[in-house]
Protein backbone atom coordinates (compact mmCIF):
# COMPACT_ATOMS: atom_id res chain seq x y z
CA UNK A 1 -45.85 -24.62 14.35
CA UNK A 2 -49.75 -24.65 14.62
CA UNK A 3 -51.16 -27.55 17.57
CA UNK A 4 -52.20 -29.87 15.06
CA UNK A 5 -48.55 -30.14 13.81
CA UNK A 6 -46.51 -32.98 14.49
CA UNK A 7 -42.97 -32.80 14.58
CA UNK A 8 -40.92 -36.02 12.60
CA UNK A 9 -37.37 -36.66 12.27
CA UNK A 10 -36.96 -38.75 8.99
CA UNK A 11 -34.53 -42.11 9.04
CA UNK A 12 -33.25 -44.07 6.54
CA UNK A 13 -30.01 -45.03 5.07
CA UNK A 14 -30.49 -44.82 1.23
CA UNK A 15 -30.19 -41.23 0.23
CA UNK A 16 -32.78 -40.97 -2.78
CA UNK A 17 -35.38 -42.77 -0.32
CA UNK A 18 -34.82 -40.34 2.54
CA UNK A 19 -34.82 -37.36 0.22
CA UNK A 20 -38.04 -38.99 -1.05
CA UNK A 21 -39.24 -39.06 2.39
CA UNK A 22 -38.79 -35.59 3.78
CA UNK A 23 -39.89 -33.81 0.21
CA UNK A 24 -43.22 -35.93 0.31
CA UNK A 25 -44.10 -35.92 3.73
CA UNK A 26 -43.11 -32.47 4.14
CA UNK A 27 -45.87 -31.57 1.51
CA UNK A 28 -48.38 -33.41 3.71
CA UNK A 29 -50.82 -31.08 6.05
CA UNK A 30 -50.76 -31.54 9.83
CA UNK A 31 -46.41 -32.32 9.24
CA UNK A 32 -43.46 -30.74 9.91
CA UNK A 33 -39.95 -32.17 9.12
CA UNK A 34 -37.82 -31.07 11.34
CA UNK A 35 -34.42 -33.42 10.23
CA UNK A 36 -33.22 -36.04 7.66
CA UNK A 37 -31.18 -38.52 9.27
CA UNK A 38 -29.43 -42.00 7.53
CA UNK A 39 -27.35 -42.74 10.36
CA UNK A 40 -28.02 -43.66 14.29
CA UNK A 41 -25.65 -41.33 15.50
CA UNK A 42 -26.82 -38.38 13.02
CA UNK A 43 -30.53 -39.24 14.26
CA UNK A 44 -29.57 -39.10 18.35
CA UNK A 45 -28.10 -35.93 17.92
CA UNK A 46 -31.18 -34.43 15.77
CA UNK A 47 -33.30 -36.27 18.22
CA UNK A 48 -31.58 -34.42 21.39
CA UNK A 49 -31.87 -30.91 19.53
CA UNK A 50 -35.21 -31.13 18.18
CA UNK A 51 -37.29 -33.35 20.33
CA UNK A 52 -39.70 -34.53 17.58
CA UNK A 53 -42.74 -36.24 18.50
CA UNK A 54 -42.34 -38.78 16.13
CA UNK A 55 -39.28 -40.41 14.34
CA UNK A 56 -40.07 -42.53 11.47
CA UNK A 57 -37.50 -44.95 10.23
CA UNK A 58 -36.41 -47.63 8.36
CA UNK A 59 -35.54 -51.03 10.44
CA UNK A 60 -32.54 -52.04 8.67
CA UNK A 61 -30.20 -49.37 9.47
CA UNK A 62 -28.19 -50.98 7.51
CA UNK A 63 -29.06 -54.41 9.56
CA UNK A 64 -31.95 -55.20 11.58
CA UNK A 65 -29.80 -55.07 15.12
CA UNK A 66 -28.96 -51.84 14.45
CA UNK A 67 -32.35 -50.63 13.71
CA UNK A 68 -33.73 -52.23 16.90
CA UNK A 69 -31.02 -50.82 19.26
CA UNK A 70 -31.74 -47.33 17.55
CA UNK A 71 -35.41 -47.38 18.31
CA UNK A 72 -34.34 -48.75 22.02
CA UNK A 73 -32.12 -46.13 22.42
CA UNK A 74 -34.32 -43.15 20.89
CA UNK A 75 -36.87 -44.21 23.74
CA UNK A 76 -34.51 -44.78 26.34
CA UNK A 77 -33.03 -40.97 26.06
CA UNK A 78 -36.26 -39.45 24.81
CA UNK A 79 -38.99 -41.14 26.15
CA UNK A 80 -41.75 -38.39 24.98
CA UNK A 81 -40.87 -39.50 20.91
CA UNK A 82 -42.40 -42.00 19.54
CA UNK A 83 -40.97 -44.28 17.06
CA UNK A 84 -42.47 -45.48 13.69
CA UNK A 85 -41.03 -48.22 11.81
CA UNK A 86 -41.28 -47.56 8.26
CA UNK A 87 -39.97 -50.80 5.55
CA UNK A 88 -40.95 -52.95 3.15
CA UNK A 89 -40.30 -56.03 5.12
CA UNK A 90 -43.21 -58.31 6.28
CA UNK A 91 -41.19 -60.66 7.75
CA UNK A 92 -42.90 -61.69 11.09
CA UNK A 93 -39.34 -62.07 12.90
CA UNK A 94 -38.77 -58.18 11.96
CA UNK A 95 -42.49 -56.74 13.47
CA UNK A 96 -42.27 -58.79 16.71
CA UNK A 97 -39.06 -57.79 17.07
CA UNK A 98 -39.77 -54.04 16.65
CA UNK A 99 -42.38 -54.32 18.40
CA UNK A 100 -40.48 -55.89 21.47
CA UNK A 101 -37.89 -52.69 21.02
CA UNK A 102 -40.76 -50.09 21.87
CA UNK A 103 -41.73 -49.61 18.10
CA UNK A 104 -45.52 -47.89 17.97
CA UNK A 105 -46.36 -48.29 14.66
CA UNK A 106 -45.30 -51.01 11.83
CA UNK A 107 -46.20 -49.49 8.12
CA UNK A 108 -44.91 -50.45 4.88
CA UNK A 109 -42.92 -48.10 3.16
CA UNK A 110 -45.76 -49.16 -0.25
CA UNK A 111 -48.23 -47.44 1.86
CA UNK A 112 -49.17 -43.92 0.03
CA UNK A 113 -47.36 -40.76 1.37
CA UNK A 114 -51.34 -40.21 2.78
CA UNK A 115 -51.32 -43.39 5.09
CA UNK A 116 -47.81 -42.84 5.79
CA UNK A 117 -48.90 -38.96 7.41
CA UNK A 118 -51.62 -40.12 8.82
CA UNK A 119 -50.16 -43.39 10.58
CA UNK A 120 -47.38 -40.73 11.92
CA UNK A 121 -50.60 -38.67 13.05
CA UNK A 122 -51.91 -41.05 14.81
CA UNK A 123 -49.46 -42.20 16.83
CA UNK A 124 -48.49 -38.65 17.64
CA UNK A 125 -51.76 -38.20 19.42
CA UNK A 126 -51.16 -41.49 20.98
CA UNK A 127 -52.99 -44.33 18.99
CA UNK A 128 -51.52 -47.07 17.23
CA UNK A 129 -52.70 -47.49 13.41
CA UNK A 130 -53.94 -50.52 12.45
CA UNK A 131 -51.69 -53.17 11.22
CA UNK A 132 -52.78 -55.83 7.83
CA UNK A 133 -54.97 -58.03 9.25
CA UNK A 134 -52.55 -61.21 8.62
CA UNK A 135 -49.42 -59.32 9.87
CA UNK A 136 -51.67 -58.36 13.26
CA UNK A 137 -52.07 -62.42 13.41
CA UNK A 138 -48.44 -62.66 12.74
CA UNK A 139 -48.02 -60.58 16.33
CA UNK A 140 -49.84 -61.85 18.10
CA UNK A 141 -49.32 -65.36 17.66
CA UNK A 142 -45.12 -64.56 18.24
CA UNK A 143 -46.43 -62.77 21.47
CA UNK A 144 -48.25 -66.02 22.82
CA UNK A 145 -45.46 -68.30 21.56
CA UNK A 146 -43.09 -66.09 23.75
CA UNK A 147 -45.46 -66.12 26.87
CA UNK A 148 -45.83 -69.40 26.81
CA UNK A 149 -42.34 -70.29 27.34
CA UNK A 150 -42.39 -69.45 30.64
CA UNK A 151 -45.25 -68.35 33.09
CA UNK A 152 -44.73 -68.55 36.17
CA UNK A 153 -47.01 -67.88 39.44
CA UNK A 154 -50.08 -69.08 37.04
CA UNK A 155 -49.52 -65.61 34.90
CA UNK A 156 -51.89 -65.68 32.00
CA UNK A 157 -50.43 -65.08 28.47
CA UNK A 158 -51.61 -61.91 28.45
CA UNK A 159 -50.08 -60.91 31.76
CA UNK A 160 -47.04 -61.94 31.14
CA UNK A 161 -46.97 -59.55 28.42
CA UNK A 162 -48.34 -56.68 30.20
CA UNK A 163 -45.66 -57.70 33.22
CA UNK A 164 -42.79 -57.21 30.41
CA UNK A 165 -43.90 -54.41 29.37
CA UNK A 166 -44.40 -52.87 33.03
CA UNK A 167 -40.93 -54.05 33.50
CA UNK A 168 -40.03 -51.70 30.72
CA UNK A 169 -41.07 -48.90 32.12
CA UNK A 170 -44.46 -48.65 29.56
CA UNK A 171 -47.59 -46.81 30.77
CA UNK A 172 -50.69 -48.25 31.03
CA UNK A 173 -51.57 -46.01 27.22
CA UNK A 174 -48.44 -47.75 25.99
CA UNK A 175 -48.80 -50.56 27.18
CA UNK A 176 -52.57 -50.68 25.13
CA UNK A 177 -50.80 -49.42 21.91
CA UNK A 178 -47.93 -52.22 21.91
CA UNK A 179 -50.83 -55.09 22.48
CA UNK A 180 -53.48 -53.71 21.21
CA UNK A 181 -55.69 -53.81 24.50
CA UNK A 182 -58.22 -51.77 26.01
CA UNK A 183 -57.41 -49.79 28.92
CA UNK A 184 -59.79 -51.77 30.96
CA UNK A 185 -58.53 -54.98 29.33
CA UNK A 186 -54.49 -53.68 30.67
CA UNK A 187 -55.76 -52.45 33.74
CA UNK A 188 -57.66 -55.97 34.84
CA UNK A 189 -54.18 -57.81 33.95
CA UNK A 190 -52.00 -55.22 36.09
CA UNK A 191 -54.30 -56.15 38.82
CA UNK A 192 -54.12 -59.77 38.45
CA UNK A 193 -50.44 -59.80 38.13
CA UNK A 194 -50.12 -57.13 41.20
CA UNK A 195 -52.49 -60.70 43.22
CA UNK A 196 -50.55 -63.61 41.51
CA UNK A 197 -46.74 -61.86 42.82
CA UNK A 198 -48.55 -60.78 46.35
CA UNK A 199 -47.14 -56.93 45.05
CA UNK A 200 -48.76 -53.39 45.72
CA UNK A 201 -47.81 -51.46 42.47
CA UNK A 202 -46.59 -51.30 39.17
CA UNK A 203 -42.65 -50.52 40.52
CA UNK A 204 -42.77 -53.57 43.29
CA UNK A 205 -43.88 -56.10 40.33
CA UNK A 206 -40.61 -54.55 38.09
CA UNK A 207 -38.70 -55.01 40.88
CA UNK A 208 -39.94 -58.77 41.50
CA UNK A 209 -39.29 -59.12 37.55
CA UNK A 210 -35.94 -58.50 37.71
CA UNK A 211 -34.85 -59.74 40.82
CA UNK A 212 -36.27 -63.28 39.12
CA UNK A 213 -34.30 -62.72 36.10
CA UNK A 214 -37.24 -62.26 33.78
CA UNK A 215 -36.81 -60.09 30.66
CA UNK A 216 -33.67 -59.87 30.56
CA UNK A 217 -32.61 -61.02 26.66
């Protein structure tokens, strides 16, 4: 496998459409398929044997829940794979909620087997492609309804956001990628929430985060 190759583990639970998948995107440059998966157990174990960079699956697997708790889990065991959502759903519910389970990338599965590659490409070299501008204002407007059910300590929407996701273990990069910020823009927030909770670090304002029950649904 050449540098430029990333590795992609293939999800989804209707047969033709993952066959579909890993003939087209196998024929794509820069892509290499290492597995076919339709099931969450099936795609753990390829996961744990392959180590993709990138697994690319449906959400609904066959319901949402499951396809949220199979991204969550991918990242919780592997945390160097990221994890592409790929369906035709543009239900706002379904990309904040994807995005809330660690999800890099949101792309609808009517997107050519080109923008498909290259959204996979992108996040493999640790971008996030861009989303349709009205589903983008989608996100973001679930993320400030969220934040603005509860900020305590005078946090900002936008730090409680970076806060959760520091709580989640994200990096700094990540953390940029899931809210589309600049890494001056995340790094200006972790100070101001690191003031507002009188903390030191990133793993003492976790710490207060969970010892105040925050993030925990």
């Amino acid at each position: 496998m050449s540098e430029q190759t990333v590795s992609v583990i293939v999800v989804d639970d209707h047969p033709v459409v993952l066959e579909g998948l890993r003939r087209g995107l196998g024929q794509q440059p820069g892509l290499e398929i290492l597995a076919a998966a339709s099931d969450p157990a099936s795609v753990l174990r390829n996961v744990a044997r392959h180590k993709p960079q990138v697994v690319l699956t449906d959400l609904k697997m066959p319901d949402r829940e499951q396809g949220l708790q199979l991204i969550r889990n991918v990242i919780e065991g592997h945390p160097n794979t990221r994890c592409v959502v790929l369906t035709y759903s543009e239900d706002p519910d379904d990309l904040f909620e994807a995005n809330q389970a660690g999800a890099a990338a949101y792309v609808l599965k009517d997107s050519s087997l080109e923008e498909i590659a290259n959204a996979v490409k992108v996040v493999a070299a640790g971008g996030r492609p861009p989303l349709k501008p009205d589903l983008e204002a989608m996100l973001w407007s679930r993320l400030r309804e969220t934040a603005a059910q509860g900020r305590p300590y005078n946090l900002t929407d936008r730090e409680w956001n970076v806060l959760r996701l520091i709580s989640q273990g994200f990096t700094n990069q990540e953390i940029c990628q899931q809210l589309y910020l600049s890494g001056r823009t995340v790094r200006r927030a972790a100070t101001e929430i690191f003031r507002k909770l009188t903390v030191r670090n990133r793993a003492e304002a976790a710490s207060f985060a969970t010892q105040k029950g925050w993030f925990l649904n």
